[in-house]
C-alpha atoms as a PDB file:
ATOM      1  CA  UNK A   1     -16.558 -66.288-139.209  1.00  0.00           C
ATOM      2  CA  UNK A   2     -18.980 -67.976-136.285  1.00  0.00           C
ATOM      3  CA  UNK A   3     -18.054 -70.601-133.648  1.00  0.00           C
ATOM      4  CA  UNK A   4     -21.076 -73.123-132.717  1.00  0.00           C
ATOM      5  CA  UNK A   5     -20.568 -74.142-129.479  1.00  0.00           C
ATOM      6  CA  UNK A   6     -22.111 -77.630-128.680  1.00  0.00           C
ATOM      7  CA  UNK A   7     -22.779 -79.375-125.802  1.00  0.00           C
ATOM      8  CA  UNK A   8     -23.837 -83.154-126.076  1.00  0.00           C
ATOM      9  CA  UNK A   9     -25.275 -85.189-122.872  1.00  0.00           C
ATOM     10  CA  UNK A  10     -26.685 -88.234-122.279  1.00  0.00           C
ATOM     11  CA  UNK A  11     -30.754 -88.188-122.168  1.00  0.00           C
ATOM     12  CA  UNK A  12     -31.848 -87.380-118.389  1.00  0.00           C
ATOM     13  CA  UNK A  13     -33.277 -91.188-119.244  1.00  0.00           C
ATOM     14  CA  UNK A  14     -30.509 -92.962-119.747  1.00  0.00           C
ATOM     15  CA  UNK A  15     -28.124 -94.531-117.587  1.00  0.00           C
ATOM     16  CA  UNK A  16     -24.518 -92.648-117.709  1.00  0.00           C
ATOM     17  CA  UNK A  17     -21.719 -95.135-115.793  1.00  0.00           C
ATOM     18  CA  UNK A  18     -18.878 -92.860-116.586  1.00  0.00           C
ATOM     19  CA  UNK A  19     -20.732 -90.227-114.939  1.00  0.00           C
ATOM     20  CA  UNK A  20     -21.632 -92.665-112.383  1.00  0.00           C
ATOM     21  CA  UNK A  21     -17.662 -93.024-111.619  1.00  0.00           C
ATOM     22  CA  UNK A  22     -16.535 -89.735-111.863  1.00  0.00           C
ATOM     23  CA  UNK A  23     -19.031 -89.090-109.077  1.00  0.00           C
ATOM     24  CA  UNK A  24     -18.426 -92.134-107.026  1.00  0.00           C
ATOM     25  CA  UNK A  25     -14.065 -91.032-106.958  1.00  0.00           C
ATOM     26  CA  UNK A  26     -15.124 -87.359-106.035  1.00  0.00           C
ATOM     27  CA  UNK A  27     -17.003 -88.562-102.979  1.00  0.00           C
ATOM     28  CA  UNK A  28     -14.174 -90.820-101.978  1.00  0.00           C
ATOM     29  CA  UNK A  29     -11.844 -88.071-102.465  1.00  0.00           C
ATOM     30  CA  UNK A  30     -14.185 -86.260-100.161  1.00  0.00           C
ATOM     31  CA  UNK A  31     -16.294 -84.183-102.384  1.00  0.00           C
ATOM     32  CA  UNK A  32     -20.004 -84.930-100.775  1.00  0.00           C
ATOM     33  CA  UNK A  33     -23.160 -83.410-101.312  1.00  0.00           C
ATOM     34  CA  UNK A  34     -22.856 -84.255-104.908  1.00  0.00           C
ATOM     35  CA  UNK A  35     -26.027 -84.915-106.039  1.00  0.00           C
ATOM     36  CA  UNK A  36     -25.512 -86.521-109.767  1.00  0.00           C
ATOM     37  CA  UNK A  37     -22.987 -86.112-112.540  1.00  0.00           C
ATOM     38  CA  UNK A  38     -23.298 -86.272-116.222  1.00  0.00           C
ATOM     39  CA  UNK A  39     -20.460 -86.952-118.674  1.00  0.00           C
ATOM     40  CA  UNK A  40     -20.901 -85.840-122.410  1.00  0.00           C
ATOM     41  CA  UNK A  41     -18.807 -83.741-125.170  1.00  0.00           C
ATOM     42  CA  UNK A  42     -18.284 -80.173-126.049  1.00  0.00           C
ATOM     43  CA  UNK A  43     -17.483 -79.399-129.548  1.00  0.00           C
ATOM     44  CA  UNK A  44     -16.204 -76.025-131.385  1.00  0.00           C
ATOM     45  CA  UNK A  45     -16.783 -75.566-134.695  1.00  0.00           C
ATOM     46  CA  UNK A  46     -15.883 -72.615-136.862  1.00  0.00           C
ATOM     47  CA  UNK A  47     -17.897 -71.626-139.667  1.00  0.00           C
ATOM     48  CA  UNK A  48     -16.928 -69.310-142.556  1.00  0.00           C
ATOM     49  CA  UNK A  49     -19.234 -67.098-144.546  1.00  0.00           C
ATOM     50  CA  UNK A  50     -22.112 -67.872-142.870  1.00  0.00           C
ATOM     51  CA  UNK A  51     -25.200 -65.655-141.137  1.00  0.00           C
ATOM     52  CA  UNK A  52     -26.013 -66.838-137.677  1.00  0.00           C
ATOM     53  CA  UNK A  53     -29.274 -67.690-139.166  1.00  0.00           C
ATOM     54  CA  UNK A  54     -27.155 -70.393-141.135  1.00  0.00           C
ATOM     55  CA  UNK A  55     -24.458 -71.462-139.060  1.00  0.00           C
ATOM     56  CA  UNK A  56     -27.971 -72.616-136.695  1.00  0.00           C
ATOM     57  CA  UNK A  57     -29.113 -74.042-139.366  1.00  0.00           C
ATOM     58  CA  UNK A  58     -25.947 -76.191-140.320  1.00  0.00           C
ATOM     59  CA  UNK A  59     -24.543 -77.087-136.615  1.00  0.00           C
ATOM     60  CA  UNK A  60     -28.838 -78.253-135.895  1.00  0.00           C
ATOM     61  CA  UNK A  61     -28.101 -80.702-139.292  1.00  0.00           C
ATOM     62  CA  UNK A  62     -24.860 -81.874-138.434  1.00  0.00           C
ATOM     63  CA  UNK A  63     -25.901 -82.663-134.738  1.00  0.00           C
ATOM     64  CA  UNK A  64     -28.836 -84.713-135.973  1.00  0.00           C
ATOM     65  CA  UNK A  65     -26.812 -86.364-138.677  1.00  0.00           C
ATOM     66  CA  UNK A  66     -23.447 -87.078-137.147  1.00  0.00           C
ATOM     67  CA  UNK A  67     -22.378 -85.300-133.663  1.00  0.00           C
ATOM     68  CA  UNK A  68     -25.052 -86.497-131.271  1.00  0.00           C
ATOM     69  CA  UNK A  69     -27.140 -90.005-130.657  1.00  0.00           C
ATOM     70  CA  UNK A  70     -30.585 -88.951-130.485  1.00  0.00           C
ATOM     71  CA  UNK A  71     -31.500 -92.007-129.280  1.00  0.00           C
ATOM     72  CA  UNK A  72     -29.540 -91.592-126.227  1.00  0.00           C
ATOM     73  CA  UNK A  73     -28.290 -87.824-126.359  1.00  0.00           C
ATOM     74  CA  UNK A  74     -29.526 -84.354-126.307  1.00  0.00           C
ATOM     75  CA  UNK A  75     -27.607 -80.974-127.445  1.00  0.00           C
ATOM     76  CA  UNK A  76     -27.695 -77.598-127.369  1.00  0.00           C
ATOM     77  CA  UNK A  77     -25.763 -74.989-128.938  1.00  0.00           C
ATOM     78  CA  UNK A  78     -24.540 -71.809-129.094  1.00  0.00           C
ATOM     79  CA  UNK A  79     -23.363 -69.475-131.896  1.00  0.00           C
ATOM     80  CA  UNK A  80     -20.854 -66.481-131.101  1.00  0.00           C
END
C-alpha cells in the first residue's frame, strides 16, 4: 500500500480572501511581519497494489480530473 500526499493552493495569480482573513486576524492578534498567507487543501489517499510509478500516475489523473481547479489551483504531491 502507498499514501499520495496532496497539497492543493490557489494559483500565485489568483486572489485568495480566506487567506486574506486568516492573515488580517493573525496581525490583529499580534502576529506581524507576516508577509502573505495562502489557504488550500491537503488530501491523503491510500492506494493498494500499486508501484509508485502508478500510484503517480493515478493521484496526477485524479488531481486533473476531480481534486484540484486548474483554472485557479496548482498541486503537488507526494507518494510514501
Amino acid at each position: 500500500m502507498v499514501t499520495a500526499k496532496i497539497k492543493i493552493l490557489p494559483k500565485a495569480s489568483v486572489l485568495d480572501p480566506q487567506g486574506k482573513v486568516v492573515m488580517q486576524s493573525l496581525e490583529t492578534m499580534g502576529f506581524m511581519n507576516i508577509e502573505d498567507v495562502r489557504l488550500g487543501k491537503y488530501i491523503e489517499i491510500k492506494l493498494e497494489n500499486m508501484t509508485k510509478q502508478e500510484a503517480e500516475k493515478t493521484v496526477d489523473t485524479m488531481c486533473q480530473k476531480l481534486l484540484a481547479n486548474l483554472v485557479i489551483e496548482s498541486y503537488v504531491f507526494d507518494i510514501e
